[in-house]
Protein backbone atom coordinates (compact mmCIF):
# COMPACT_ATOMS: atom_id res chain seq x y z
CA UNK A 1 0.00 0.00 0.00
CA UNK A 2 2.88 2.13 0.79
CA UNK A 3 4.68 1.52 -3.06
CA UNK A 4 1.14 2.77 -4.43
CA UNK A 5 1.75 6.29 -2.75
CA UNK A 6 5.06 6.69 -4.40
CA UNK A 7 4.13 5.28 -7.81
CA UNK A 8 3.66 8.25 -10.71
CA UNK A 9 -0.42 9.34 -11.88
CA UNK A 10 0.66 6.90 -15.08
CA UNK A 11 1.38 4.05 -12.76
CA UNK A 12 -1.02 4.21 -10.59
CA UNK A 13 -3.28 4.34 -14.02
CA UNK A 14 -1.23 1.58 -15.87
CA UNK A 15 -2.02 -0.59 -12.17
CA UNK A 16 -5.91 0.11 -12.52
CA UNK A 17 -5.92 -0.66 -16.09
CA UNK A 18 -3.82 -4.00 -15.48
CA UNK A 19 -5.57 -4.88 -12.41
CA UNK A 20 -8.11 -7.34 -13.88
CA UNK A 21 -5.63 -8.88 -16.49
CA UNK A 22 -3.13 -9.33 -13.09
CA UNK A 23 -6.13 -10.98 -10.95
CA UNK A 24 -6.64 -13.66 -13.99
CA UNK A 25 -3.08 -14.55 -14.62
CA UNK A 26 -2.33 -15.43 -11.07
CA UNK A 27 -5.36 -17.43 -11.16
CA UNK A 28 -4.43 -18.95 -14.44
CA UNK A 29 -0.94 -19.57 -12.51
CA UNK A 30 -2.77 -21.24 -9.45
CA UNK A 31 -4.29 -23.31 -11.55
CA UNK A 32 -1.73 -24.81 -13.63
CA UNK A 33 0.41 -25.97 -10.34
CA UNK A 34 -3.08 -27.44 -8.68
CA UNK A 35 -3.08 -29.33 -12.12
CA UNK A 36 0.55 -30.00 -11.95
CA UNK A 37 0.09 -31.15 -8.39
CA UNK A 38 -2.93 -32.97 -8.28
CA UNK A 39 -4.43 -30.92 -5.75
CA UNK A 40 -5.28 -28.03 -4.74
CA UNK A 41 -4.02 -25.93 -0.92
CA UNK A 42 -6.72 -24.52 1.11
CA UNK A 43 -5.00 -21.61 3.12
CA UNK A 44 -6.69 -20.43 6.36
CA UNK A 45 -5.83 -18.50 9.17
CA UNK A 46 -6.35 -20.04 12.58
CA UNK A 47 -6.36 -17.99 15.55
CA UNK A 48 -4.19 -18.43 18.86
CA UNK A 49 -3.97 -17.07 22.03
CA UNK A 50 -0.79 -16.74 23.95
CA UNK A 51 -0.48 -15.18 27.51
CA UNK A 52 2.32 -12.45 27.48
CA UNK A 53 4.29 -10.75 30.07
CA UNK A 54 2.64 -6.89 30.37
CA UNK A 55 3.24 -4.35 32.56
CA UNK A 56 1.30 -1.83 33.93
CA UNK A 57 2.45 2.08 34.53
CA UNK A 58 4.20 1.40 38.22
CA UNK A 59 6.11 -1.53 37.07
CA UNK A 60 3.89 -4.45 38.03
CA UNK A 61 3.39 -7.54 35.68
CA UNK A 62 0.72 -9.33 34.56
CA UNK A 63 -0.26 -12.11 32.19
CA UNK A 64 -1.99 -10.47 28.72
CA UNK A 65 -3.24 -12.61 26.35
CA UNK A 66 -1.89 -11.38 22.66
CA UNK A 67 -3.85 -13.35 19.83
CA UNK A 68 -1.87 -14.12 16.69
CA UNK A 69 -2.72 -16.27 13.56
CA UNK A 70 -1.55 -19.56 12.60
CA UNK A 71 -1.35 -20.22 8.45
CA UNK A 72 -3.08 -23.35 7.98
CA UNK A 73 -2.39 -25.28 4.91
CA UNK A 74 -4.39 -28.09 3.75
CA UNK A 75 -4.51 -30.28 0.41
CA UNK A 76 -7.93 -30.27 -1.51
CA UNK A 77 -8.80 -32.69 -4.19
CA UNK A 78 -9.55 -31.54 -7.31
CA UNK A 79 -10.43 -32.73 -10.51
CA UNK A 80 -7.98 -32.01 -13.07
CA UNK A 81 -10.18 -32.35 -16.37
CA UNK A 82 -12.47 -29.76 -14.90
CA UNK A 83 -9.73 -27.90 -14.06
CA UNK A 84 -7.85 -27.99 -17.30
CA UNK A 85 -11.28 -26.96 -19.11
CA UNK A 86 -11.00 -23.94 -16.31
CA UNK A 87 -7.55 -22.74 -17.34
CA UNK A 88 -8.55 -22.50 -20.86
CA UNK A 89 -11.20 -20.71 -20.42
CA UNK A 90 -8.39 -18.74 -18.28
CA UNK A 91 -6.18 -18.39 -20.98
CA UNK A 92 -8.76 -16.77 -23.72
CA UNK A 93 -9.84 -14.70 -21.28
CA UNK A 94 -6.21 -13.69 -20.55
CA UNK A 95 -5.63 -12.67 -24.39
CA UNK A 96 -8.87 -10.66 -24.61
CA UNK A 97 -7.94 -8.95 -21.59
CA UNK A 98 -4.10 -8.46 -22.78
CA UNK A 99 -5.58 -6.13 -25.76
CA UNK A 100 -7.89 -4.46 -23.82
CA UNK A 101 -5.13 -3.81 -21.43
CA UNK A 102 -3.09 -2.88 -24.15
CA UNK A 103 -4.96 -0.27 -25.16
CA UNK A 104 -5.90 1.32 -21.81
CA UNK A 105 -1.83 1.87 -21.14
CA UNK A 106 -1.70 3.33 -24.39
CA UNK A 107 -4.44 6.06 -23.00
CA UNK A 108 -2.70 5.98 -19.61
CA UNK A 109 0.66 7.12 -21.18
CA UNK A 110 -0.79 9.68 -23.58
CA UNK A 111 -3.04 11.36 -20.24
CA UNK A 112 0.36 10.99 -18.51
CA UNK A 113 3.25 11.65 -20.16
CA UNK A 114 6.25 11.32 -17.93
């Protein structure tokens, strides 16, 4: 979030414009390793409780709890023919998407000419 605040009007246009065309080729990506694989990871984020050390303003400690997350990783079957019929349906959508992109950071560099 930080870069985004640094990055020139044209980039930040040139990001909008690519966003969509980004989202499906790491999806497209995802997809070919869960058909390389076999499977598929489910991520989640399990929640933990630990009891700190915490002190209050005259020096005296206490237990605090402090909840932090635990990544979770967990193999999902899949079915790869479905899967394979997904990614090209991935990949056309990718090329459409490549020349609309192209177009809009055409229009991004001519509204913002560095």
């Amino acid at each position: 979030m930080l870069l985004v605040a640094c990055a020139t009007p044209q980039q930040r246009c040139i990001n909008g414009a690519t966003r969509e065309y980004q989202t499906v080729a790491n999806l497209a990506a995802q997809t070919e390793l869960n058909i390389a694989r076999g499977y598929a990871i489910d991520v989640s984020y399990v929640p933990y409780t630990v009891y700190e050390t915490c002190y209050y303003g005259n020096r005296r400690a206490y237990a605090c709890p402090q909840t932090y997350n635990r990544t979770v990783e967990t193999p999902q079957t899949i079915d790869v023919a479905e899967q394979k019929r997904i990614l090209a349906d991935l990949k056309i959508k990718l090329s459409s998407l490549q020349e609309a992109s192209a177009a809009w950071i055409a229009q991004c560099q001519a509204q913002y000419p560095e």
